[in-house]
C-alpha atoms as a PDB file:
ATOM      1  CA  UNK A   1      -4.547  17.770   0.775  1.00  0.00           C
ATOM      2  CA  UNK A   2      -2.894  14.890   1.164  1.00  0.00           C
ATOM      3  CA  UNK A   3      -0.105  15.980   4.103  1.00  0.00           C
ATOM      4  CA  UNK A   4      -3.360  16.901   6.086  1.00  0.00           C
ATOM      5  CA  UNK A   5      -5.121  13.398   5.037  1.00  0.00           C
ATOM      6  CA  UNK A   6      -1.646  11.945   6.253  1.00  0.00           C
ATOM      7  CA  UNK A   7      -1.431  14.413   9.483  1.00  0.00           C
ATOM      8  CA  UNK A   8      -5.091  13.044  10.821  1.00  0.00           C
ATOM      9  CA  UNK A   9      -4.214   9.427  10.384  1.00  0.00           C
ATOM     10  CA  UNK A  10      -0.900   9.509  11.672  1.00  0.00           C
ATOM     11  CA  UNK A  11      -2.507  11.737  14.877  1.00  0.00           C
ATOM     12  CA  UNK A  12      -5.751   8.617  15.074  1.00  0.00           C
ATOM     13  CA  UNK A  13      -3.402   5.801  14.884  1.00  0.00           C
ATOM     14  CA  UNK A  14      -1.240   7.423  18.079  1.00  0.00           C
ATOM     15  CA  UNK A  15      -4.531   7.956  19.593  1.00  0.00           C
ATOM     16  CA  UNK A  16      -5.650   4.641  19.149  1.00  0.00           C
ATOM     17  CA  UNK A  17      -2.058   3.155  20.238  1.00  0.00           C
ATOM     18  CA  UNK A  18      -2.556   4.914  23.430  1.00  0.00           C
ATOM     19  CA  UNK A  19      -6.109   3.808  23.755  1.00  0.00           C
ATOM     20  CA  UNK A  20      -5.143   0.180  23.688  1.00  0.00           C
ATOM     21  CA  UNK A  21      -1.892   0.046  25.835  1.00  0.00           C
ATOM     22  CA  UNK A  22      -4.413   2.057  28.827  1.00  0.00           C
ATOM     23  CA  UNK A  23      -6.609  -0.585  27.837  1.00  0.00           C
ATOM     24  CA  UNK A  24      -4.225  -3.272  28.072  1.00  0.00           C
ATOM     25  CA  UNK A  25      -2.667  -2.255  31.606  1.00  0.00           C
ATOM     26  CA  UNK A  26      -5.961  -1.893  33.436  1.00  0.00           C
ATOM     27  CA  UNK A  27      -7.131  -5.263  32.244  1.00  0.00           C
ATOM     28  CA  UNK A  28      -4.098  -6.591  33.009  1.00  0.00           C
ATOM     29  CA  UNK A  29      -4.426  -4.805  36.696  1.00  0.00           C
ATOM     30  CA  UNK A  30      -7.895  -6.432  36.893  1.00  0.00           C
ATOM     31  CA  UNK A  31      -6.788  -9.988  35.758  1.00  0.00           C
ATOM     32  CA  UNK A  32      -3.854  -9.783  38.451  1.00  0.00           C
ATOM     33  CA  UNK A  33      -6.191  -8.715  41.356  1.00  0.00           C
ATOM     34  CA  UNK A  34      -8.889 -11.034  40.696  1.00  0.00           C
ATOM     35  CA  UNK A  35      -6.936 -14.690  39.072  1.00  0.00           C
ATOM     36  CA  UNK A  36      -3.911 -14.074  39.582  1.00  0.00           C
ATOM     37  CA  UNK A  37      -3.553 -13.001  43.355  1.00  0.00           C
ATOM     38  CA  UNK A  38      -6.585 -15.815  43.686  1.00  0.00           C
ATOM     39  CA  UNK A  39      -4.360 -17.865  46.507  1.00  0.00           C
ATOM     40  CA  UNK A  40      -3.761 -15.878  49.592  1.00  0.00           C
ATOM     41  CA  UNK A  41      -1.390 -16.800  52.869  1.00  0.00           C
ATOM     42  CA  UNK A  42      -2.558 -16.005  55.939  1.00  0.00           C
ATOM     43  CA  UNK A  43      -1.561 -17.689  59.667  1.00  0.00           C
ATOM     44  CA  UNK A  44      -3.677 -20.311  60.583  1.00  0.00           C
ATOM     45  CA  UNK A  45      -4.381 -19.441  63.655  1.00  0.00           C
ATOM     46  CA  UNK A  46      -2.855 -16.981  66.576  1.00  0.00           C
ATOM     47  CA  UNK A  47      -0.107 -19.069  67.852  1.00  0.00           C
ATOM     48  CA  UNK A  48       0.557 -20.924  64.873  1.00  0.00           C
ATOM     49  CA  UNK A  49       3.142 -20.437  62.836  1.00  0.00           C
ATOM     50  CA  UNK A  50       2.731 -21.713  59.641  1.00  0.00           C
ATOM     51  CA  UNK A  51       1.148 -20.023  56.875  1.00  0.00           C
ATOM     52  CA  UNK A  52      -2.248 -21.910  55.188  1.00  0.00           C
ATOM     53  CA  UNK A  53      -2.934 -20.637  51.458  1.00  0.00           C
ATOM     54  CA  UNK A  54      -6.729 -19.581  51.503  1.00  0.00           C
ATOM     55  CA  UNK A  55      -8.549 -18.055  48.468  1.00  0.00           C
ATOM     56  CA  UNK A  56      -9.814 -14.832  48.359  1.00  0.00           C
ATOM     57  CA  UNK A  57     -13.412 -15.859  48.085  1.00  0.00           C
ATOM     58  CA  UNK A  58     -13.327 -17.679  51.467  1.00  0.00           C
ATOM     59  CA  UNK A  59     -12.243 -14.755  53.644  1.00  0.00           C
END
């Protein structure tokens, strides 16, 4: 009885270890795309240039 008690938890706590690093790297994939790419570079204008830093809510 108790290999099989020790079986299922060793078989939840892998499943719950996977749970949380797929958890971890799509919130960290939605953090990235919406904070942390927040400052974008685009050309100012067609012959210009220099690059001005715009965020992603103005364009």
């Amino acid at each position: 009885v108790l290999k099989i008690l020790w079986f299922v938890f060793k078989l939840l706590w892998r499943v719950l270890r996977l749970v949380a690093v797929i958890l971890s790297l799509t919130i960290g994939f939605a953090w990235r795309q919406t904070l942390g790419r927040s400052n974008v570079y685009v050309r100012r204008d067609w012959n210009d240039r220099g690059l001005g830093r715009v965020r992603w809510a103005d364009l």
